[in-house]
N, C-alpha and C. Protein backbone atom coordinates (compact mmCIF):
# COMPACT_ATOMS: atom_id res chain seq x y z
N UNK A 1 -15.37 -7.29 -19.38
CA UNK A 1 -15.17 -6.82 -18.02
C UNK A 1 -13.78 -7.25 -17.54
N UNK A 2 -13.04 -6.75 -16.82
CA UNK A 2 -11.73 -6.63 -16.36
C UNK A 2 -11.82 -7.71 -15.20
N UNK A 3 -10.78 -7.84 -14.72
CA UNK A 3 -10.50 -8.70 -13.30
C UNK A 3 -9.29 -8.45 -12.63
N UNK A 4 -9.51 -7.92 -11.75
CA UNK A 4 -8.51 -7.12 -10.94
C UNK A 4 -8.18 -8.45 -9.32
N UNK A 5 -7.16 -8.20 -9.26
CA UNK A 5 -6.51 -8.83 -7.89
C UNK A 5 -6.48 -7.13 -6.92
N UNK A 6 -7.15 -7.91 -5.45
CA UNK A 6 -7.17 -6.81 -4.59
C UNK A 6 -6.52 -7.27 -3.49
N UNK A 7 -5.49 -6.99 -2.89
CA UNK A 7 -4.96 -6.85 -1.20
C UNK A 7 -5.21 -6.25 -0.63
N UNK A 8 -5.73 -5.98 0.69
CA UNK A 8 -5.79 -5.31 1.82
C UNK A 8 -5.19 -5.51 2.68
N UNK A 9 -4.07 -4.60 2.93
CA UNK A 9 -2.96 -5.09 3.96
C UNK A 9 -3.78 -4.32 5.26
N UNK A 10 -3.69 -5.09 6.49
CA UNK A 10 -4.39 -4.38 7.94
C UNK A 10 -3.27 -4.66 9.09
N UNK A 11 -3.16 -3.07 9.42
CA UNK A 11 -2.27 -3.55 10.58
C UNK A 11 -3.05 -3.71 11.82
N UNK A 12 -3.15 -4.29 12.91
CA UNK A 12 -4.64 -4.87 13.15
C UNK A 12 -3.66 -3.73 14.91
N UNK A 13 -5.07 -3.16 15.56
CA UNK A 13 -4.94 -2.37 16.29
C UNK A 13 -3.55 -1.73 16.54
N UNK A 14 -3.44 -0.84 14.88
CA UNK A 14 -2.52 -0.20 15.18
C UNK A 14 -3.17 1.08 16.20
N UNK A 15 -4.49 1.70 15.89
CA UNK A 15 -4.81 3.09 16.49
C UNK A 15 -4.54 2.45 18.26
N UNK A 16 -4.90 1.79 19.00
CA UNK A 16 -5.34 1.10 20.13
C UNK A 16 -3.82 1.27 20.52
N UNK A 17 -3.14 1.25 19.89
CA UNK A 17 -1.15 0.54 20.44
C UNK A 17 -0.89 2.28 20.41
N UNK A 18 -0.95 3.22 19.22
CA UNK A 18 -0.66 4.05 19.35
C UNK A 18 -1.68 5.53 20.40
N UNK A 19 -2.52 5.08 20.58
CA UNK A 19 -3.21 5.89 21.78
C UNK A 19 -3.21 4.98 22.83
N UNK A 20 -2.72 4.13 23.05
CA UNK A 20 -2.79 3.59 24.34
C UNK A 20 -1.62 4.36 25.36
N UNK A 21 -0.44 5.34 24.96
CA UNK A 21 0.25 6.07 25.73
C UNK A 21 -0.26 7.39 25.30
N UNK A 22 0.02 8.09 26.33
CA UNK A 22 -0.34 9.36 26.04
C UNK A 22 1.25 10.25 25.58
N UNK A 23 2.26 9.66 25.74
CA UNK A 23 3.47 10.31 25.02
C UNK A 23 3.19 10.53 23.75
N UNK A 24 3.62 11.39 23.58
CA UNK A 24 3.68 11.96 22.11
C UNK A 24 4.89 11.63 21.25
N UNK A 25 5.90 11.21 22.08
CA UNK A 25 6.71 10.78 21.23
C UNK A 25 6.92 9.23 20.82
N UNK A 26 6.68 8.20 21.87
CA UNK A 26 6.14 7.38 21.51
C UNK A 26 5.07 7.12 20.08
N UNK A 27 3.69 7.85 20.46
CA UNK A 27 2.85 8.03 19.06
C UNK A 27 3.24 8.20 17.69
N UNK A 28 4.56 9.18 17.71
CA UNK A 28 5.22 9.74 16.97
C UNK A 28 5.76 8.83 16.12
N UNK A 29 6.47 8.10 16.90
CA UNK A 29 7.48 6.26 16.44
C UNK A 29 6.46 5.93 16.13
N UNK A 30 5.44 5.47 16.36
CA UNK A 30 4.90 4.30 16.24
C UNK A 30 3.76 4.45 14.98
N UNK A 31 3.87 5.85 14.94
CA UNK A 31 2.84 6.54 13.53
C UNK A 31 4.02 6.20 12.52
N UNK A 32 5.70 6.44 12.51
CA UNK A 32 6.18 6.76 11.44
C UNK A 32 6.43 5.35 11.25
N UNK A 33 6.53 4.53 12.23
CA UNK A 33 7.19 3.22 11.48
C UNK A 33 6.47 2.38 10.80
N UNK A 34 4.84 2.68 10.94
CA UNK A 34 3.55 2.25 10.60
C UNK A 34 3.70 2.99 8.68
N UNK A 35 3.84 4.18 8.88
CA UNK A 35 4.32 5.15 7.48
C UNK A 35 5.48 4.33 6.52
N UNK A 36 6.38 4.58 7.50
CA UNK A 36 7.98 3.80 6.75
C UNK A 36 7.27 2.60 6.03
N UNK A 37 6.52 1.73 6.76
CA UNK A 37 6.23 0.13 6.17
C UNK A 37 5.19 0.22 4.81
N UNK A 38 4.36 1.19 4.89
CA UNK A 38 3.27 1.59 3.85
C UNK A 38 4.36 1.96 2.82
N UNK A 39 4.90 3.46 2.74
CA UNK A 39 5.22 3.86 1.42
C UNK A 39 6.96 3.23 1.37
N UNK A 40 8.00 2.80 2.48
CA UNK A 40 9.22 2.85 1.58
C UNK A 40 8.98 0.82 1.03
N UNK A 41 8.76 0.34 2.44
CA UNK A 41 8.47 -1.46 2.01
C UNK A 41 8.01 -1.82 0.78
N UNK A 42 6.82 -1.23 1.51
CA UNK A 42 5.86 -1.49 0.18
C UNK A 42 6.31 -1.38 -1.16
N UNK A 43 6.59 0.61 -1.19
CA UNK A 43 7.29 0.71 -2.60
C UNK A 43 8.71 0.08 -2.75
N UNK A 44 9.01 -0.66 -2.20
CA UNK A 44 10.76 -1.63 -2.60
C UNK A 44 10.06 -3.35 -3.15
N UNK A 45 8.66 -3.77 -2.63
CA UNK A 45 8.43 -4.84 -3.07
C UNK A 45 7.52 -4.85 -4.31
N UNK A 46 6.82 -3.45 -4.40
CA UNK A 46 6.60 -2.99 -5.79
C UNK A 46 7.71 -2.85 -6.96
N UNK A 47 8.77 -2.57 -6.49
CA UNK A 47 9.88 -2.06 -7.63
C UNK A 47 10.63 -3.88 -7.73
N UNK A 48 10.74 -4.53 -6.68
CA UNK A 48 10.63 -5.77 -6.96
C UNK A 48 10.43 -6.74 -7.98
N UNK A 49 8.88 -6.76 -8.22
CA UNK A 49 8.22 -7.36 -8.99
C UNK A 49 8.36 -6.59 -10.40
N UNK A 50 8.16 -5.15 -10.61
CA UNK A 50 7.76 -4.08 -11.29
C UNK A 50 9.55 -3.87 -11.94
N UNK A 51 10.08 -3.95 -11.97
CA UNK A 51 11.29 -3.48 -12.27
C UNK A 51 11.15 -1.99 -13.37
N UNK A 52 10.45 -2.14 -14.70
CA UNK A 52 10.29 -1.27 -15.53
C UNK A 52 9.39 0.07 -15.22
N UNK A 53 9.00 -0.44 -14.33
CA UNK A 53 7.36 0.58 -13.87
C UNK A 53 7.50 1.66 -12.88
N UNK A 54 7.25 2.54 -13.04
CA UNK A 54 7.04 4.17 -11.98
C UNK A 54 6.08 2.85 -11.05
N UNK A 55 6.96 3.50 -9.74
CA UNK A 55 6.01 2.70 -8.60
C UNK A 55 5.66 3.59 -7.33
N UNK A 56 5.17 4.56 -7.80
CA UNK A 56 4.71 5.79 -7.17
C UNK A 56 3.88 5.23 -6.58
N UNK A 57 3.81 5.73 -5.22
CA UNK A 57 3.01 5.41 -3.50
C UNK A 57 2.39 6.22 -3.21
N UNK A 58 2.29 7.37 -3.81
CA UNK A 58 1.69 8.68 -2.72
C UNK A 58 0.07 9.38 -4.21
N UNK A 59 1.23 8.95 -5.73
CA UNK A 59 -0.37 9.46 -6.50
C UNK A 59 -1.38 9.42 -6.03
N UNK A 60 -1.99 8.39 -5.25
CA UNK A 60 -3.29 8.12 -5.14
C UNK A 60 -4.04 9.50 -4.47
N UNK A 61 -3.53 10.12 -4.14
CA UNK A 61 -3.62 10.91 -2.38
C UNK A 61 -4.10 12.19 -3.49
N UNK A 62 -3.64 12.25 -4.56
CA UNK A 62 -3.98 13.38 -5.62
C UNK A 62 -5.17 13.24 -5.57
N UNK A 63 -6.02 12.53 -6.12
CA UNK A 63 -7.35 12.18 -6.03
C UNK A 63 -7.65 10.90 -5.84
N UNK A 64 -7.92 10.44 -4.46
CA UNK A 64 -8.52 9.56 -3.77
C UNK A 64 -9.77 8.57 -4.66
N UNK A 65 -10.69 9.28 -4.77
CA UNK A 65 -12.08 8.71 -5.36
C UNK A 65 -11.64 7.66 -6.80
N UNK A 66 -10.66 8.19 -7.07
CA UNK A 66 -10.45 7.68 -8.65
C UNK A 66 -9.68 6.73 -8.71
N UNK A 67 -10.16 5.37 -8.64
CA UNK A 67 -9.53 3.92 -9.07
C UNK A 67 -9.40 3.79 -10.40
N UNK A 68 -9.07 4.58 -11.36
CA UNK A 68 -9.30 4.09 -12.61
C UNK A 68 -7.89 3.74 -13.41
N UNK A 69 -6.77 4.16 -12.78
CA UNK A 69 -5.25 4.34 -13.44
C UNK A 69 -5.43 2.77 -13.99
N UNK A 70 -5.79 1.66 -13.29
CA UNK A 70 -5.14 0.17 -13.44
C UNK A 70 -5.90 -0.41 -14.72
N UNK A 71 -6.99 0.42 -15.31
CA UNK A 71 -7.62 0.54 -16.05
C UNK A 71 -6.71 0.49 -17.89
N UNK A 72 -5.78 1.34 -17.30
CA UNK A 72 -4.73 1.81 -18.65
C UNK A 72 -4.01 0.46 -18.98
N UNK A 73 -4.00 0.38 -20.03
CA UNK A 73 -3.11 -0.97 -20.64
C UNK A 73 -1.37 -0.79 -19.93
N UNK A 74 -1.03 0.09 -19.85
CA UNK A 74 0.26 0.21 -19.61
C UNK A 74 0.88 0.16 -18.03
N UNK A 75 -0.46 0.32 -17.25
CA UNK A 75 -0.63 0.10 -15.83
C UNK A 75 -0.59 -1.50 -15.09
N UNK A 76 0.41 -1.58 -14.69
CA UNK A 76 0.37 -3.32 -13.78
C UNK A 76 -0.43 -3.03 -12.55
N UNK A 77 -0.45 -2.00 -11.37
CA UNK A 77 -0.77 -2.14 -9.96
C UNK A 77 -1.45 -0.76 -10.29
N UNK A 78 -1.59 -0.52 -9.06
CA UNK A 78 -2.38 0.56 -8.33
C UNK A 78 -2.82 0.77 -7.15
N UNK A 79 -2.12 1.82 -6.61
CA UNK A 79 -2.48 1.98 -4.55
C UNK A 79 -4.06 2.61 -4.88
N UNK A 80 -5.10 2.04 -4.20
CA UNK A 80 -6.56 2.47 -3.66
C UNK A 80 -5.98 3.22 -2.95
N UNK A 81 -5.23 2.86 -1.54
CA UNK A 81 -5.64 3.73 -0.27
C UNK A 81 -4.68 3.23 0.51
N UNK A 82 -3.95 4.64 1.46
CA UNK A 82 -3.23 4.07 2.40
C UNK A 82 -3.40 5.44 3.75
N UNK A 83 -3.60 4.51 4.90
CA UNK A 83 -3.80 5.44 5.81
C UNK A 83 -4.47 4.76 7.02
N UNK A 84 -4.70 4.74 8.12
CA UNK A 84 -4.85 4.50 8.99
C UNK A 84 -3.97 2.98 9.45
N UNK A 85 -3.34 2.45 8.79
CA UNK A 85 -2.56 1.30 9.14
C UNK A 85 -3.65 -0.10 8.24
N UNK A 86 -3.78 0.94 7.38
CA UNK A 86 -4.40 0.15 6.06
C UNK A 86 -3.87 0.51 4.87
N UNK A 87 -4.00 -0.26 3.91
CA UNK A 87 -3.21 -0.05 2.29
C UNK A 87 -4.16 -1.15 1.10
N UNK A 88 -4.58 -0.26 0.32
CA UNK A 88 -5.20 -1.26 -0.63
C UNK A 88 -4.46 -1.06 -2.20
N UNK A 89 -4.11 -2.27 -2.75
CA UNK A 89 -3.19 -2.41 -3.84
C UNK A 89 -3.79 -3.66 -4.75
N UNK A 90 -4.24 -2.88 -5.78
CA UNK A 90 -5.38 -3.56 -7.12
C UNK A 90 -4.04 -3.79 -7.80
N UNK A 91 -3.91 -5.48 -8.46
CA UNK A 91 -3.26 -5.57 -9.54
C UNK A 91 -3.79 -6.30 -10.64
N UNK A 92 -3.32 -5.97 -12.05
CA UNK A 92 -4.12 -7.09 -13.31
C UNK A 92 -3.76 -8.20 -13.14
N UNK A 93 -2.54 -8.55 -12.53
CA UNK A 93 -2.22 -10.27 -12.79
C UNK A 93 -2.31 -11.08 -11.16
N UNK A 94 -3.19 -12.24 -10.96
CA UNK A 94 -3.10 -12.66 -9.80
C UNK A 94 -1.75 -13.50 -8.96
N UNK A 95 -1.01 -13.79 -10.04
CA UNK A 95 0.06 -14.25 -9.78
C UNK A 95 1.32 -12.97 -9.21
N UNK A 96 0.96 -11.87 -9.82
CA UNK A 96 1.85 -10.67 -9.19
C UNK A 96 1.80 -10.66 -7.90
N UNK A 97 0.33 -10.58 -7.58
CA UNK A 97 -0.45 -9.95 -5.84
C UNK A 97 0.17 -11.11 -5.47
N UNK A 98 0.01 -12.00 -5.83
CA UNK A 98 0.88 -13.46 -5.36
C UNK A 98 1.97 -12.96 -4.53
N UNK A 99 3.20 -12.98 -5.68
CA UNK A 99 4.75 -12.59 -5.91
C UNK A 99 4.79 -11.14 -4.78
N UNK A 100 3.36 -10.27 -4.90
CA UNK A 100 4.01 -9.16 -3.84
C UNK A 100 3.56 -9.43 -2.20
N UNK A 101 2.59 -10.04 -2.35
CA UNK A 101 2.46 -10.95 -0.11
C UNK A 101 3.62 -11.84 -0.01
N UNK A 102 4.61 -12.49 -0.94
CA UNK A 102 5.21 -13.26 -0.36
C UNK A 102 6.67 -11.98 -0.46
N UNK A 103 7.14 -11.23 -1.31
CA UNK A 103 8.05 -10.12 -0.67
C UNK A 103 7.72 -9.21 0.27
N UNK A 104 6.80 -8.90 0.47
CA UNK A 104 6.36 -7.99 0.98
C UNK A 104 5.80 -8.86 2.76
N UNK A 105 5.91 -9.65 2.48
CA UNK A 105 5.85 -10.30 4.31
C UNK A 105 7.17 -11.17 4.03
C-alpha cells in the first residue's frame, strides 16, 4: 500500500469577503487574486521543489474524479482539487509537502 502526503490549502472565508459587496468589480479582484495564488504561486513553488517535472495546475480539471496520476512511478505531486479558495496537493515524499508549505507561505 502506498503513502501519500496530503495538503489542504483553505482560504478561510474567502466566499463571505467576496459576496459581502455587491460590486462586481470588486468580486472580480478578489476572485482573480484568490485564482492568481492557486495556479501561478502555487505552480512557481511546485517548479521550486520539482525542477525536472511538468508542473501542470489545471490537468486535474480534465477529469476531476481521478486521483490516480501520483500513482505512476514517474509522478512526484498531484493537484486533487482547486476551486472555491481551496486546493488539494497529494505528494509521495513527506519531506517535499514539507519543502512546499514552507515556499509556498
Amino acid at each position: 500500500m502506498n503513502k501519500f502526503a496530503a495538503i489542504l490549502i483553505d482560504t478561510v472565508s474567502i466566499q463571505e469577503y467576496i459576496f459581502s459587496s455587491n460590486r462586481l468589480k470588486e468580486n472580480i479582484g478578489a476572485s482573480y487574486i484568490i485564482d492568481n495564488i492557486y495556479r501561478d504561486q502555487m505552480k512557481r513553488a511546485l517548479e521550486n521543489i520539482y525542477k525536472n517535472q511538468s508542473t501542470d495546475v489545471c490537468s486535474w480539471e480534465e477529469d476531476p474524479d481521478n486521483i490516480q496520476i501520483i500513482t505512476n512511478e514517474l509522478v512526484n505531486f498531484e493537484i486533487g482539487y482547486i476551486g472555491g479558495g481551496n486546493a488539494l496537493i497529494l505528494f509521495k515524499e513527506f519531506d517535499k509537502a514539507k519543502e512546499f508549505i514552507k515556499i509556498f507561505t
